[in-house]
N, C-alpha and C. Protein backbone atom coordinates (compact mmCIF):
# COMPACT_ATOMS: atom_id res chain seq x y z
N UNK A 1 35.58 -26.94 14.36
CA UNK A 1 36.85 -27.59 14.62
C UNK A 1 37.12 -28.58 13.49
N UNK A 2 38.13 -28.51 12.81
CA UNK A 2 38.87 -29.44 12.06
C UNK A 2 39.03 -30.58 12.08
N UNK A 3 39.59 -31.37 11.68
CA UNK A 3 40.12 -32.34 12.01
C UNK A 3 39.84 -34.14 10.81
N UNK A 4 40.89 -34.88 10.83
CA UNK A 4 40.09 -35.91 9.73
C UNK A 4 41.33 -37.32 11.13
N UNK A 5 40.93 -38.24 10.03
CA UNK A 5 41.46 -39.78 10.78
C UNK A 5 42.20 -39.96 10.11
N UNK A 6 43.54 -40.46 10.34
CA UNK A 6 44.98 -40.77 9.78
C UNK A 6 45.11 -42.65 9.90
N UNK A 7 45.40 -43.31 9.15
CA UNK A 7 45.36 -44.62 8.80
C UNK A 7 47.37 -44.69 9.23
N UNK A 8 47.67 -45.18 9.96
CA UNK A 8 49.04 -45.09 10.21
C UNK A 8 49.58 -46.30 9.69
N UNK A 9 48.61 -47.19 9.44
CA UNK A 9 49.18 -48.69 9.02
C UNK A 9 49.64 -48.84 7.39
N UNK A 10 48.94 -47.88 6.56
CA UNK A 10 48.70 -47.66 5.21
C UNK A 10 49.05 -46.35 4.90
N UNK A 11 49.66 -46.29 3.56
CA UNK A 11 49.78 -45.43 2.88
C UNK A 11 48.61 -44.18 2.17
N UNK A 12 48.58 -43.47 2.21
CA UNK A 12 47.48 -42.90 1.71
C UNK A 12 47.36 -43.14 0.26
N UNK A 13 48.50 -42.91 -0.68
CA UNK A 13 48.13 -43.10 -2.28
C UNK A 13 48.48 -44.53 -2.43
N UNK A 14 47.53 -45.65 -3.47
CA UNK A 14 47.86 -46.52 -3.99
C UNK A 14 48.78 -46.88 -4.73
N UNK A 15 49.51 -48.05 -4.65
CA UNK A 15 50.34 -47.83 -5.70
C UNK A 15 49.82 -48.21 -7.24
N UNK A 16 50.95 -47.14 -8.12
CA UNK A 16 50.38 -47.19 -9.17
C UNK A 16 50.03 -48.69 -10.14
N UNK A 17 51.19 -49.26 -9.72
CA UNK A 17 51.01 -50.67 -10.43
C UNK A 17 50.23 -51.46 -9.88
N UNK A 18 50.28 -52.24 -8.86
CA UNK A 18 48.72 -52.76 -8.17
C UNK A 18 47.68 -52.27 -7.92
N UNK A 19 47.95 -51.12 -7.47
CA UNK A 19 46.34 -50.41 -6.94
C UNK A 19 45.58 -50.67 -5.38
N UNK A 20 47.08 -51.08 -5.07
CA UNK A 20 46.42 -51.40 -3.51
C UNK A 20 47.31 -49.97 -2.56
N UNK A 21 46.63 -50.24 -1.66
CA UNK A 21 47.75 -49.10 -0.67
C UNK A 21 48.76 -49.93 -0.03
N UNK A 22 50.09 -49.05 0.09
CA UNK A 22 51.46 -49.81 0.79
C UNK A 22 51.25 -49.73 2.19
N UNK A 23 52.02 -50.95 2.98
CA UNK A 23 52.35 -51.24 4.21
C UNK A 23 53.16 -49.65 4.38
N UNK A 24 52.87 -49.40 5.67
CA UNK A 24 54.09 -48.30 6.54
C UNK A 24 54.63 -49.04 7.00
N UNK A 25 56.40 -48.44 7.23
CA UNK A 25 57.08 -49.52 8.15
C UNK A 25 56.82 -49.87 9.67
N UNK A 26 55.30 -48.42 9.99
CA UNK A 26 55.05 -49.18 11.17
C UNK A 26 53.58 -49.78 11.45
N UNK A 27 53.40 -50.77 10.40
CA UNK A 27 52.67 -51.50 10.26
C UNK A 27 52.40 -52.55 11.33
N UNK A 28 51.00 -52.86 11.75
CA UNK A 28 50.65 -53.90 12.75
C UNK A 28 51.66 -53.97 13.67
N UNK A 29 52.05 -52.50 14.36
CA UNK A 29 52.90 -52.09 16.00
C UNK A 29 51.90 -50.67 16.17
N UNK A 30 51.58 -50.71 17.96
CA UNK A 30 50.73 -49.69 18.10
C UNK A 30 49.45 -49.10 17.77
N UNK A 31 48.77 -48.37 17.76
CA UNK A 31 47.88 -47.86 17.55
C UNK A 31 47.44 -47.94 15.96
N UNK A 32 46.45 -48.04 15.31
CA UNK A 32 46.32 -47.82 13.54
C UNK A 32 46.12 -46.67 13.92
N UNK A 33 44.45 -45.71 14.01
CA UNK A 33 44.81 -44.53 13.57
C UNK A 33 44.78 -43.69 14.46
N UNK A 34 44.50 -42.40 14.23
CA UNK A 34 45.11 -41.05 14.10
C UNK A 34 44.23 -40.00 14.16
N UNK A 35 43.66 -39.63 15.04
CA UNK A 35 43.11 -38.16 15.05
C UNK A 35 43.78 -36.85 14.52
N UNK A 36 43.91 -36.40 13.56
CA UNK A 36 45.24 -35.37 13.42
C UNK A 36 43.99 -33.79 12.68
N UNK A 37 44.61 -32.51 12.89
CA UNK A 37 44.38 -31.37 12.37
C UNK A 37 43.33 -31.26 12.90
N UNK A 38 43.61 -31.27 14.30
CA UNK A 38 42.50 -30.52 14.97
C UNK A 38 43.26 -29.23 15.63
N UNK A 39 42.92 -28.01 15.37
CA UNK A 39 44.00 -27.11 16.28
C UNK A 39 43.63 -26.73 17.50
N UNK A 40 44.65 -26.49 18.07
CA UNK A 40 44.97 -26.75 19.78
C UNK A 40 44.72 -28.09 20.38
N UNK A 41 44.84 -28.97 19.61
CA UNK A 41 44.81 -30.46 20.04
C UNK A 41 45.88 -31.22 19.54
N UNK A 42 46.80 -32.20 20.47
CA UNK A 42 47.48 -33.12 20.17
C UNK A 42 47.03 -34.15 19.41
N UNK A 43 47.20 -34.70 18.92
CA UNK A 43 47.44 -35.87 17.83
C UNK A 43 46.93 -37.09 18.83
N UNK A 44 45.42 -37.75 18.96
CA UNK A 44 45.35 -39.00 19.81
C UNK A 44 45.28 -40.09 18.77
N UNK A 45 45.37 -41.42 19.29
CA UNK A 45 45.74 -42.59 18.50
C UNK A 45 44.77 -43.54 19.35
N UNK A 46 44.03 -44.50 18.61
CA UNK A 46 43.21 -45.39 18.51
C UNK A 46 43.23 -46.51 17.69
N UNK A 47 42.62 -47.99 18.59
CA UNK A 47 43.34 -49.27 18.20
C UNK A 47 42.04 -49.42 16.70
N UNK A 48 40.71 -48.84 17.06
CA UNK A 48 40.03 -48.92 15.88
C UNK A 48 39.28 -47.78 15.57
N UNK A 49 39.16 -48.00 13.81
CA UNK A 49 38.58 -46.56 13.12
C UNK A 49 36.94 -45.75 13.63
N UNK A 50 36.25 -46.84 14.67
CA UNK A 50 35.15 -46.66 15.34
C UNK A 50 35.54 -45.49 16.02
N UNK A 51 36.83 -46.12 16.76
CA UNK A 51 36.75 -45.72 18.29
C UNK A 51 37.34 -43.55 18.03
N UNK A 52 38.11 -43.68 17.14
CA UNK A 52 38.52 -42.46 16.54
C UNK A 52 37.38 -41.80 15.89
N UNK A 53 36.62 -42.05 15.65
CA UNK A 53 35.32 -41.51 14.72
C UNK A 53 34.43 -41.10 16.10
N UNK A 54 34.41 -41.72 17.03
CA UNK A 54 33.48 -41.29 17.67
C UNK A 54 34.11 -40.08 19.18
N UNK A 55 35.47 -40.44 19.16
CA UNK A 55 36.14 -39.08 19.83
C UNK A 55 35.78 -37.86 18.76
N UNK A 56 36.59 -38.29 17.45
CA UNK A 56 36.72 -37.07 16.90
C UNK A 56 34.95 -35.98 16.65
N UNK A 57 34.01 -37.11 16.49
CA UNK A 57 32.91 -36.45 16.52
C UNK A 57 32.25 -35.74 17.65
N UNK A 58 32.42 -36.40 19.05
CA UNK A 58 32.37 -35.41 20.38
C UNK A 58 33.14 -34.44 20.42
N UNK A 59 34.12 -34.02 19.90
CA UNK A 59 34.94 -33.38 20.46
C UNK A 59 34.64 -32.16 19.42
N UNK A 60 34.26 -32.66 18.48
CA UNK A 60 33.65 -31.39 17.82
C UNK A 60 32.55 -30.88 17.89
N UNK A 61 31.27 -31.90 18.70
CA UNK A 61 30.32 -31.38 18.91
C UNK A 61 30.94 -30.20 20.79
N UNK A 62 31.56 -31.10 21.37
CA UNK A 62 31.77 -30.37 22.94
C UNK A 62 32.32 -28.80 21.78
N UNK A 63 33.13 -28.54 20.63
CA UNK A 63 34.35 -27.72 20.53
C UNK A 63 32.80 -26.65 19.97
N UNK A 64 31.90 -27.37 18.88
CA UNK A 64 30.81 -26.28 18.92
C UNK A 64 30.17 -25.45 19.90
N UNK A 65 29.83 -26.41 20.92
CA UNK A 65 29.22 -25.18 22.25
C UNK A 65 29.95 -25.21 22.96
N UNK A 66 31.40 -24.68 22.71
CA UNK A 66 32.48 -24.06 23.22
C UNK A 66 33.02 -24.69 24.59
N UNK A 67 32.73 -25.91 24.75
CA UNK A 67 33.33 -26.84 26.13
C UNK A 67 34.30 -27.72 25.77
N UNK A 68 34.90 -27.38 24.52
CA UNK A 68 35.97 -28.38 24.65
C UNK A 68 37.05 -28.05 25.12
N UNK A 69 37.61 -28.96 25.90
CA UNK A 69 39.20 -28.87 26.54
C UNK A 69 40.25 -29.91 26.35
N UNK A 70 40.93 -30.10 25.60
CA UNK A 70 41.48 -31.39 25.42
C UNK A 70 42.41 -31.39 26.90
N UNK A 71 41.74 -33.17 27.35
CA UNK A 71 42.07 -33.35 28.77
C UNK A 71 43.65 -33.10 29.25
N UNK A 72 44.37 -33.39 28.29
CA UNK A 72 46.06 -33.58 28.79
C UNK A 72 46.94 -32.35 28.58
N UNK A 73 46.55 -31.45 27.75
CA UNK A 73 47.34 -29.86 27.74
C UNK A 73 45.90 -28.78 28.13
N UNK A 74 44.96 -29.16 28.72
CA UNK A 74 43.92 -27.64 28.55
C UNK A 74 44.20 -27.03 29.72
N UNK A 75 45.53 -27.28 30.19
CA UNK A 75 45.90 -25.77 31.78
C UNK A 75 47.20 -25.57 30.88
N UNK A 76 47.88 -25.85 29.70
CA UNK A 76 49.26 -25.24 29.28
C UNK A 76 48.87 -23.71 28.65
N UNK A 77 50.04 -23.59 29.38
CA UNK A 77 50.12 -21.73 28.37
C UNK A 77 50.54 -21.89 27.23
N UNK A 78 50.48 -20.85 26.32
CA UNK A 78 50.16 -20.57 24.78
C UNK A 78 51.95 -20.47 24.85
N UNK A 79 52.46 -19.55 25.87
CA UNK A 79 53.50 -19.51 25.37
C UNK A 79 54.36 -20.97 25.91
N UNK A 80 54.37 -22.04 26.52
CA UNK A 80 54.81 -23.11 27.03
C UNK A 80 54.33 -24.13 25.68
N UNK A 81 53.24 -23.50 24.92
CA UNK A 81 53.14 -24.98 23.97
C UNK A 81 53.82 -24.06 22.54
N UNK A 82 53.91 -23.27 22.65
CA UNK A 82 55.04 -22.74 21.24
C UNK A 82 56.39 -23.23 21.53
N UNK A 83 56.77 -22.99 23.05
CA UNK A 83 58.62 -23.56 23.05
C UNK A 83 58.51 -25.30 23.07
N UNK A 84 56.91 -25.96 23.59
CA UNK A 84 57.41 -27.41 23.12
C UNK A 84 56.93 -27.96 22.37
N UNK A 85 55.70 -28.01 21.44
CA UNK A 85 55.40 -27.96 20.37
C UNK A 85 56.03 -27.26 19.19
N UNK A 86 55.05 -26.45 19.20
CA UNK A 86 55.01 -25.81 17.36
C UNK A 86 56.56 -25.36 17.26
N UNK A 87 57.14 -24.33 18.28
CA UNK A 87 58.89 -24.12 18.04
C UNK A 87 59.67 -25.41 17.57
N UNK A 88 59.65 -26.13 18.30
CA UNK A 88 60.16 -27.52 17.93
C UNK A 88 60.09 -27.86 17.13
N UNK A 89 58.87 -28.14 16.09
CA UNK A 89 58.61 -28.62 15.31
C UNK A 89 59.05 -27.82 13.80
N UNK A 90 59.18 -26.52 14.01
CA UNK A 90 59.68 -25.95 12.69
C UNK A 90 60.93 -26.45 11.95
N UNK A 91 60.89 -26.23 11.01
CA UNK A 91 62.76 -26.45 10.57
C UNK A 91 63.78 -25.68 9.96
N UNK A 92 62.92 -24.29 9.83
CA UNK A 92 63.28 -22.69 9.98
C UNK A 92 63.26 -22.51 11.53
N UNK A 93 64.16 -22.67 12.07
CA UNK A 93 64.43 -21.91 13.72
C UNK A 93 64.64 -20.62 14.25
N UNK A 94 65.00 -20.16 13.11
CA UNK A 94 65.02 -18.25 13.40
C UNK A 94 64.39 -17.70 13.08
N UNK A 95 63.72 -16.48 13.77
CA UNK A 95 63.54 -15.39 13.10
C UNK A 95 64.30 -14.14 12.41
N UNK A 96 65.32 -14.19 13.27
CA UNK A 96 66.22 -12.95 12.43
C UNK A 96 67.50 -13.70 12.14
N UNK A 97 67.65 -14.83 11.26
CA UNK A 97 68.61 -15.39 10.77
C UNK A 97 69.80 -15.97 11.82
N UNK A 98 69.31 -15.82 13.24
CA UNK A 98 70.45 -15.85 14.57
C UNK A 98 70.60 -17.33 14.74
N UNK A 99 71.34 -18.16 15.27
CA UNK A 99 71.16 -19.39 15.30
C UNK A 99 70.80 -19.60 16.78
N UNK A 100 70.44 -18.60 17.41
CA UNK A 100 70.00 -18.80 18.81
C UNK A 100 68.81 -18.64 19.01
N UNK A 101 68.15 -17.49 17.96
CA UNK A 101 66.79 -16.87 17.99
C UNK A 101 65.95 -18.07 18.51
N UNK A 102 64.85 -17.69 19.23
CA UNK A 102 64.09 -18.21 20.29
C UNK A 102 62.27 -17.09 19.90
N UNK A 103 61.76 -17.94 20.58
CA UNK A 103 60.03 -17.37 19.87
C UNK A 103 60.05 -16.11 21.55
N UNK A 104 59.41 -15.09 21.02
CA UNK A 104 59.51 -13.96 21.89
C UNK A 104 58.11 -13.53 22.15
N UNK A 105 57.03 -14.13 22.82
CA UNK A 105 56.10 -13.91 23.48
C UNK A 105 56.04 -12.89 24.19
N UNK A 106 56.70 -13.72 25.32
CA UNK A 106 57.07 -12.90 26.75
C UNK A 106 56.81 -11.12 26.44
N UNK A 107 57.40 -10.45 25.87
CA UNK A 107 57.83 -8.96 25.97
C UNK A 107 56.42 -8.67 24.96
N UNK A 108 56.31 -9.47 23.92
CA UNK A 108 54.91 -8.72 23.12
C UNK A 108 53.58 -8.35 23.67
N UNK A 109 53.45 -9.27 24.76
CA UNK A 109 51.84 -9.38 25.40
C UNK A 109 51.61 -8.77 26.84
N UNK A 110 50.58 -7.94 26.60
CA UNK A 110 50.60 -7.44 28.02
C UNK A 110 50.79 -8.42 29.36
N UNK A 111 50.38 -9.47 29.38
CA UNK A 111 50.44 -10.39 30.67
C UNK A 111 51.44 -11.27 30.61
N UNK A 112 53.10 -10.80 29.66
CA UNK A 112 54.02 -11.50 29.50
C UNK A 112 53.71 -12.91 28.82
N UNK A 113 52.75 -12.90 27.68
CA UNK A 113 52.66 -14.53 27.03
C UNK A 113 51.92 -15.50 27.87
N UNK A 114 51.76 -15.13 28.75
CA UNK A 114 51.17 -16.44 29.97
C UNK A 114 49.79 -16.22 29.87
N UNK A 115 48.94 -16.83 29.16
CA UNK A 115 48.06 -16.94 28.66
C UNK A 115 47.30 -18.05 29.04
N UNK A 116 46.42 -18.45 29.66
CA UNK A 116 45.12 -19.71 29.96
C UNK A 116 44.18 -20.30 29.00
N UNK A 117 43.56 -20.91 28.53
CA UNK A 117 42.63 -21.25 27.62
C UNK A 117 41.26 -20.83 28.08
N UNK A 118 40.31 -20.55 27.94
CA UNK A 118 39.01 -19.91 28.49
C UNK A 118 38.56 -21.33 28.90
């Protein structure tokens, strides 16, 4: 399983003239970081870089001997997290150039897209 820690308070590249990293504008509000690129996992957020280091490292040891479930989507169907996730998130929305086109599971898969996580 994938995955690295996202610093939300800071910029990732320094700037060139100081050499320090820039404020984000959402600096010291919310969570600092960022669990991110783990797949089939949402994006969790943590007040310190401990506390994210030590999810993200269980969760890859549970994801090695195959018990991981991330607690808040592991009963969504595959096809329920394409129409509210990943569909959503594209910024190509069609497939056949339609401005209605919609992701078509349903009819491809024998059990109509409705799919469980093991």
């Amino acid at each position: 399983m994938a995955g690295y820690i996202e610093d939300r308070w800071l910029k990732k590249r320094p700037d060139k003239l100081t050499g320090q990293r820039e404020r984000t504008a959402i600096h010291g509000t919310g969570k600092r970081y960022r669990v991110k690129g783990a797949p089939g996992i949402q994006d969790r957020s943590f007040h310190t870089s401990e506390d994210a280091k030590q999810w993200l490292a269980g969760a890859k040891t549970d994801s090695s001997r195959g018990e991981f479930v991330d607690p808040r989507k592991g009963e969504m169907l595959v096809a329920d997290y394409i129409a509210e996730y990943w569909w959503a998130g594209r910024s190509e929305r069609t497939l056949d150039g339609g401005p209605d086109a919609q992701p078509h599971l349903e009819p491809h898969h024998p059990v109509g897209g409705r799919l469980r996580p093991a």
